[in-house]
Structures are given as C-alpha cells and as structure tokens.
PDB file of N, CA and C in Angstrom:
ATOM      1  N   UNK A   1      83.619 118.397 122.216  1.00  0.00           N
ATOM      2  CA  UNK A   1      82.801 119.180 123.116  1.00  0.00           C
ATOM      3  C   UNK A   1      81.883 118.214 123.869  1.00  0.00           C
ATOM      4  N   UNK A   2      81.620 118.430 125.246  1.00  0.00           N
ATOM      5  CA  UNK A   2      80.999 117.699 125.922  1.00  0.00           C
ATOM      6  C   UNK A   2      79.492 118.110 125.814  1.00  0.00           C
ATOM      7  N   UNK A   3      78.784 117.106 126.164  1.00  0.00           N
ATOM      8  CA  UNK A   3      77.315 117.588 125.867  1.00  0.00           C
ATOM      9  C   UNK A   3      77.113 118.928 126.780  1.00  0.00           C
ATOM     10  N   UNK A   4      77.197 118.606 127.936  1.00  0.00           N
ATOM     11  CA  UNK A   4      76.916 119.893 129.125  1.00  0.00           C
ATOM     12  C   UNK A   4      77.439 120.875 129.041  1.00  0.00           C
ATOM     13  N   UNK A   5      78.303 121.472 127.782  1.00  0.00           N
ATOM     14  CA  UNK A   5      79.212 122.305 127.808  1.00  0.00           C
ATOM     15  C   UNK A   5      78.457 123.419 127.084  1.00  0.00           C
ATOM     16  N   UNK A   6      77.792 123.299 126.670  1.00  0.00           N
ATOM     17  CA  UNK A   6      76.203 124.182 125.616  1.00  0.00           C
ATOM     18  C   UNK A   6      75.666 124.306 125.866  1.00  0.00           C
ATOM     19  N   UNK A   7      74.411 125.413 125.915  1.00  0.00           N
ATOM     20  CA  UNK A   7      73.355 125.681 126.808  1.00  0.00           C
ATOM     21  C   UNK A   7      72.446 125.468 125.375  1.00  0.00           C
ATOM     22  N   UNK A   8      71.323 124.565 126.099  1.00  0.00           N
ATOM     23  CA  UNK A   8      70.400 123.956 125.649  1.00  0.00           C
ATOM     24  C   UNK A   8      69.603 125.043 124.448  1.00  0.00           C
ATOM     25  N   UNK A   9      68.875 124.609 123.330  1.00  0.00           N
ATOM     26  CA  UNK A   9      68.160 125.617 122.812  1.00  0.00           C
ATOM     27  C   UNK A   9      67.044 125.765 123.283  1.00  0.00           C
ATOM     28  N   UNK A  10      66.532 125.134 124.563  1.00  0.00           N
ATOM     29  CA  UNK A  10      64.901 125.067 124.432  1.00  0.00           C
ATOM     30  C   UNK A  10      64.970 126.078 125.719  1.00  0.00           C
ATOM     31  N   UNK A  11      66.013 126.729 126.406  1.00  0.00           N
ATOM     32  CA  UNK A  11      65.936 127.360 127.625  1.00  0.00           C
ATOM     33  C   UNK A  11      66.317 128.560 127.181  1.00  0.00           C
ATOM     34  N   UNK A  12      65.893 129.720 127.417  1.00  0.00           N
ATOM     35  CA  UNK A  12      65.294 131.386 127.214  1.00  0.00           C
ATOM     36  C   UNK A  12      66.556 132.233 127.761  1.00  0.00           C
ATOM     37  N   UNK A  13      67.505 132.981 127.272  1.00  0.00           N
ATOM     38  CA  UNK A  13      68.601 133.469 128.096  1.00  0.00           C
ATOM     39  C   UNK A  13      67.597 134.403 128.837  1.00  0.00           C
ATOM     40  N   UNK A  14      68.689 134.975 129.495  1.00  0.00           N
ATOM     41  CA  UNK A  14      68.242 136.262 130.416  1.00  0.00           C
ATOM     42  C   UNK A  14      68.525 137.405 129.607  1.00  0.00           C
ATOM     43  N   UNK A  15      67.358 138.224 129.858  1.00  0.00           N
ATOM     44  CA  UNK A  15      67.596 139.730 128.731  1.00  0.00           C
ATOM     45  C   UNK A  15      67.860 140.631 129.936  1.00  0.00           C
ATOM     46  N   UNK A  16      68.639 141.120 129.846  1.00  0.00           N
ATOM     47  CA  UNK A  16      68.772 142.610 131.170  1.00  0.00           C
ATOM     48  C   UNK A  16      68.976 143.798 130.324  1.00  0.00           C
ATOM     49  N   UNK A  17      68.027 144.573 130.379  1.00  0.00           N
ATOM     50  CA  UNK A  17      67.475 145.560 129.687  1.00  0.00           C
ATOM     51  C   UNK A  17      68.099 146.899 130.183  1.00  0.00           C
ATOM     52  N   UNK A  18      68.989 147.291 129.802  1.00  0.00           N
ATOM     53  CA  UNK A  18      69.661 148.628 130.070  1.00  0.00           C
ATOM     54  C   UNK A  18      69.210 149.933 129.336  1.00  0.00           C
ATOM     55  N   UNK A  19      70.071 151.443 130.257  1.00  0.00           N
ATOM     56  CA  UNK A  19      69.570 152.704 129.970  1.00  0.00           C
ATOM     57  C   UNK A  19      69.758 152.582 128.157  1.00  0.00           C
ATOM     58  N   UNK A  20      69.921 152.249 128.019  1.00  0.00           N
ATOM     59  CA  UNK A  20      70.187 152.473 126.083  1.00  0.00           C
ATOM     60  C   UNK A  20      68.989 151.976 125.080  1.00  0.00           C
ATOM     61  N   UNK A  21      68.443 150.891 125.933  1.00  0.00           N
ATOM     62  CA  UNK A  21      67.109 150.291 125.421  1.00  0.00           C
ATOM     63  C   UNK A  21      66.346 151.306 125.739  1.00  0.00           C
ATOM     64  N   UNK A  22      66.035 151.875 127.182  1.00  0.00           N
ATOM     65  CA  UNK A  22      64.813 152.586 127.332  1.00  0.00           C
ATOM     66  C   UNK A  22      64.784 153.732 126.985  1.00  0.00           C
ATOM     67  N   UNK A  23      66.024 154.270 126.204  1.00  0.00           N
ATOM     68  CA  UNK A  23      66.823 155.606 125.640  1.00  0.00           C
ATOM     69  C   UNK A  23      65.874 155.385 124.136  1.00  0.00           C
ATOM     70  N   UNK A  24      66.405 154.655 123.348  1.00  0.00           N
ATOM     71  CA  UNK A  24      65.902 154.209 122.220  1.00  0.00           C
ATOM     72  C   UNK A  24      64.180 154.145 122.478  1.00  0.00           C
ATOM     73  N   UNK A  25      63.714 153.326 123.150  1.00  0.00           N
ATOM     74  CA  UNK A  25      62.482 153.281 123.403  1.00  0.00           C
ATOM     75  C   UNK A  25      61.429 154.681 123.102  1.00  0.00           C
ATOM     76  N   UNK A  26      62.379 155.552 123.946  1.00  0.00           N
ATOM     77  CA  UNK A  26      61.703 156.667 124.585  1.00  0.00           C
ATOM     78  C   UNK A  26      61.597 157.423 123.135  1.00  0.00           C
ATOM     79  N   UNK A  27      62.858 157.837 122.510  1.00  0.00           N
ATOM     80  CA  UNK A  27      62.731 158.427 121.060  1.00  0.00           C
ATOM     81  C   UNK A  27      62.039 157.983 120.109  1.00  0.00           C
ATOM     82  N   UNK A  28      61.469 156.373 119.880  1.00  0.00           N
ATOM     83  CA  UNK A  28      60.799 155.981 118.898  1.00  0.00           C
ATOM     84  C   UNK A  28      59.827 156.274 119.522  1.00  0.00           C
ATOM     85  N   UNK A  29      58.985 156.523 120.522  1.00  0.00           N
ATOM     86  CA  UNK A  29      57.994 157.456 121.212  1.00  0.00           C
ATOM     87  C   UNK A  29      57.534 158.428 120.857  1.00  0.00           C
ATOM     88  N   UNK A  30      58.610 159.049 120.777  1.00  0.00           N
ATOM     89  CA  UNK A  30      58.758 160.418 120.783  1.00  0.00           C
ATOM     90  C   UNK A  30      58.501 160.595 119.392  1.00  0.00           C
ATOM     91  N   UNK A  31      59.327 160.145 118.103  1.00  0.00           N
ATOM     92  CA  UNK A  31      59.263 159.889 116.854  1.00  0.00           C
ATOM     93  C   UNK A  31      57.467 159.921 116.438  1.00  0.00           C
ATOM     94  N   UNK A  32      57.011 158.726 117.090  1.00  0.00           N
ATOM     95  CA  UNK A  32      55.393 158.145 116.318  1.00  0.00           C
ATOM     96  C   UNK A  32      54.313 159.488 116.954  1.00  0.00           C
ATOM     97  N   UNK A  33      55.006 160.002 118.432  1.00  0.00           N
ATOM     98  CA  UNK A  33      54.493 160.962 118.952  1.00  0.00           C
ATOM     99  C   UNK A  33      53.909 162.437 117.844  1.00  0.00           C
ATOM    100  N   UNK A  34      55.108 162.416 117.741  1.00  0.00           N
ATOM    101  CA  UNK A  34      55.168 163.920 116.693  1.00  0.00           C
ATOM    102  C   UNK A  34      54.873 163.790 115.339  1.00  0.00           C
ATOM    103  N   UNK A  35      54.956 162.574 114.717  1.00  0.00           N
ATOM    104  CA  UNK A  35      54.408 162.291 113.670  1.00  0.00           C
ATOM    105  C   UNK A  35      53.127 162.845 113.531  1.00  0.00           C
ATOM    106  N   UNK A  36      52.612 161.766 114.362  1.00  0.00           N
ATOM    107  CA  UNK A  36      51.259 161.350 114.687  1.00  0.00           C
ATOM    108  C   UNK A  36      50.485 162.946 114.466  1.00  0.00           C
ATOM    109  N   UNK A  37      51.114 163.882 115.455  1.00  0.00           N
ATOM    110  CA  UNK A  37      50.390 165.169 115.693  1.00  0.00           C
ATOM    111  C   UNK A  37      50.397 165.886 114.554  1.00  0.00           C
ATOM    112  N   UNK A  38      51.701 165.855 113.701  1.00  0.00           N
ATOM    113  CA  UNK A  38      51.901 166.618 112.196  1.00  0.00           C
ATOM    114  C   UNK A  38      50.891 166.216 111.877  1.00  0.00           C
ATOM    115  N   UNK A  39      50.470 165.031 111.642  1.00  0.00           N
ATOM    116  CA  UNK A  39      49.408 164.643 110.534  1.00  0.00           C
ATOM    117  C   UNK A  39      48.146 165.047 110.667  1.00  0.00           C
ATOM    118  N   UNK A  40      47.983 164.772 112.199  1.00  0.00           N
ATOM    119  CA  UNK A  40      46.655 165.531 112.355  1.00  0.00           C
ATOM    120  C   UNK A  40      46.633 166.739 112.281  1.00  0.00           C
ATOM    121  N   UNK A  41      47.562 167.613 112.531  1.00  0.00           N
ATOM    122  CA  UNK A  41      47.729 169.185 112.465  1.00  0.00           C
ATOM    123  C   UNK A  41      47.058 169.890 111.369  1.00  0.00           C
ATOM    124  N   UNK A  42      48.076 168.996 110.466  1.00  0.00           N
ATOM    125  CA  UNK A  42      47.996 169.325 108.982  1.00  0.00           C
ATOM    126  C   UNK A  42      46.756 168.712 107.900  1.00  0.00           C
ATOM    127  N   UNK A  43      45.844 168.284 109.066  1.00  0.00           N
ATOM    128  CA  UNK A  43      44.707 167.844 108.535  1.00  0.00           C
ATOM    129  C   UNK A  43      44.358 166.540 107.800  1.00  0.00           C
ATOM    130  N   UNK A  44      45.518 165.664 107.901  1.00  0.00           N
ATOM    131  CA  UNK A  44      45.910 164.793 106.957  1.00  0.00           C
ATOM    132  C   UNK A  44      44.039 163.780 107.194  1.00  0.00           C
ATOM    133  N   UNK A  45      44.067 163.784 108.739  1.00  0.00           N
ATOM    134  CA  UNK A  45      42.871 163.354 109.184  1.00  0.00           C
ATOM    135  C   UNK A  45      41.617 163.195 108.149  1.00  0.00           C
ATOM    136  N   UNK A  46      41.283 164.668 108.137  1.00  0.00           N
ATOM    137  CA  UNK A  46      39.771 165.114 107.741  1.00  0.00           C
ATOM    138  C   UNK A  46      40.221 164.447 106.042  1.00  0.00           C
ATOM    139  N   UNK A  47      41.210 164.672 105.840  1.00  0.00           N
ATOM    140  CA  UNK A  47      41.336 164.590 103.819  1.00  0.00           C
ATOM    141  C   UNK A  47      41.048 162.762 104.020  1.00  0.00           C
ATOM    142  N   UNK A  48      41.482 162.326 104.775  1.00  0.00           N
ATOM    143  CA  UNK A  48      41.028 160.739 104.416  1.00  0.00           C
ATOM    144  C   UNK A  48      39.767 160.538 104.847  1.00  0.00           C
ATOM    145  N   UNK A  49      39.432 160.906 105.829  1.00  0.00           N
ATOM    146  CA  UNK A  49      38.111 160.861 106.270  1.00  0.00           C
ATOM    147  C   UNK A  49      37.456 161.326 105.350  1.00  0.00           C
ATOM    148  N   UNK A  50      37.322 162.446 104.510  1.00  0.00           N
ATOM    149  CA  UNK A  50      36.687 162.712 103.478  1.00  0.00           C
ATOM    150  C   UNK A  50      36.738 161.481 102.244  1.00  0.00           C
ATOM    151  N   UNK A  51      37.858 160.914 102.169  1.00  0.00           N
ATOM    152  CA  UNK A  51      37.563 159.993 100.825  1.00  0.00           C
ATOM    153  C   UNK A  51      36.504 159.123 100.448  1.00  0.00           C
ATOM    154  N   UNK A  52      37.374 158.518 102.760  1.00  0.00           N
ATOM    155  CA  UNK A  52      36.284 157.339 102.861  1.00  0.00           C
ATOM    156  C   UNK A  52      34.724 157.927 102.742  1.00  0.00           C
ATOM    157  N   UNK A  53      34.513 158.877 103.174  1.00  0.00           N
ATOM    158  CA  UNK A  53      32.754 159.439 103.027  1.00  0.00           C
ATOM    159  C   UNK A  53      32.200 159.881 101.847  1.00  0.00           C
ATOM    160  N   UNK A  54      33.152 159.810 101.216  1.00  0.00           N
ATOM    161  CA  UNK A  54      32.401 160.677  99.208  1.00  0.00           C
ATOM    162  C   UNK A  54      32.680 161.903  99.714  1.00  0.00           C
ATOM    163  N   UNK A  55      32.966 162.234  98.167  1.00  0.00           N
ATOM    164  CA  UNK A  55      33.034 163.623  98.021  1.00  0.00           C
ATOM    165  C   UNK A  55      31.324 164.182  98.419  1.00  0.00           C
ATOM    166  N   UNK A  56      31.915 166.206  98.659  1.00  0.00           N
ATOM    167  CA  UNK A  56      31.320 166.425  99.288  1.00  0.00           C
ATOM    168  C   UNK A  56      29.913 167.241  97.729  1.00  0.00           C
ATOM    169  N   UNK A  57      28.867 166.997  98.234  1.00  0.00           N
ATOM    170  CA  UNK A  57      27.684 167.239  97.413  1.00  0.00           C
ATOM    171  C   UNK A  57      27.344 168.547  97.186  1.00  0.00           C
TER     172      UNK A  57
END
C-alpha cells in the first residue's frame, strides 16, 4: 500500500447528517419530553423536594 492511498488520521471525515438522524433525534425528544412531564405530573417533583427540606413538622 502506498502511503497516499489512506486518509490520514489527524483529518475529520465529513458527517452528512440525514432524515433518519433528525428522525431519531426528534423521538429521543419526544421520549425525555414526556418523561419529564409524567414525573412532574405525578408529583415525583414535590416528594424529592420534600426530602431534600425535612420532613414536614
């Protein structure tokens, strides 16, 4: 193999970012989205917030 025949390691390919990435993207979004809201819904919030503050007197 000739030296020039390899592309160097110190040079960065090109990423071209297609509909399937921003597909994926969008659902793990969507995923942390709805999580996120269950937890607060369901109060998960106030019960930790309560730990960190002491029980209540």
């Amino acid at each position: 193999m000739a030296r020039g025949d390899a592309k160097s390691p110190g040079t960065p390919a090109v990423v071209k970012r297609g509909p399937i990435e921003y597909l994926l993207l969008f659902f793990l979004l969507l995923v942390v989205l709805v999580t996120a809201w269950t937890l607060w819904d369901n109060g998960i919030v106030d019960t930790v917030a309560g730990f960190i503050e002491g029980a209540p007197r």
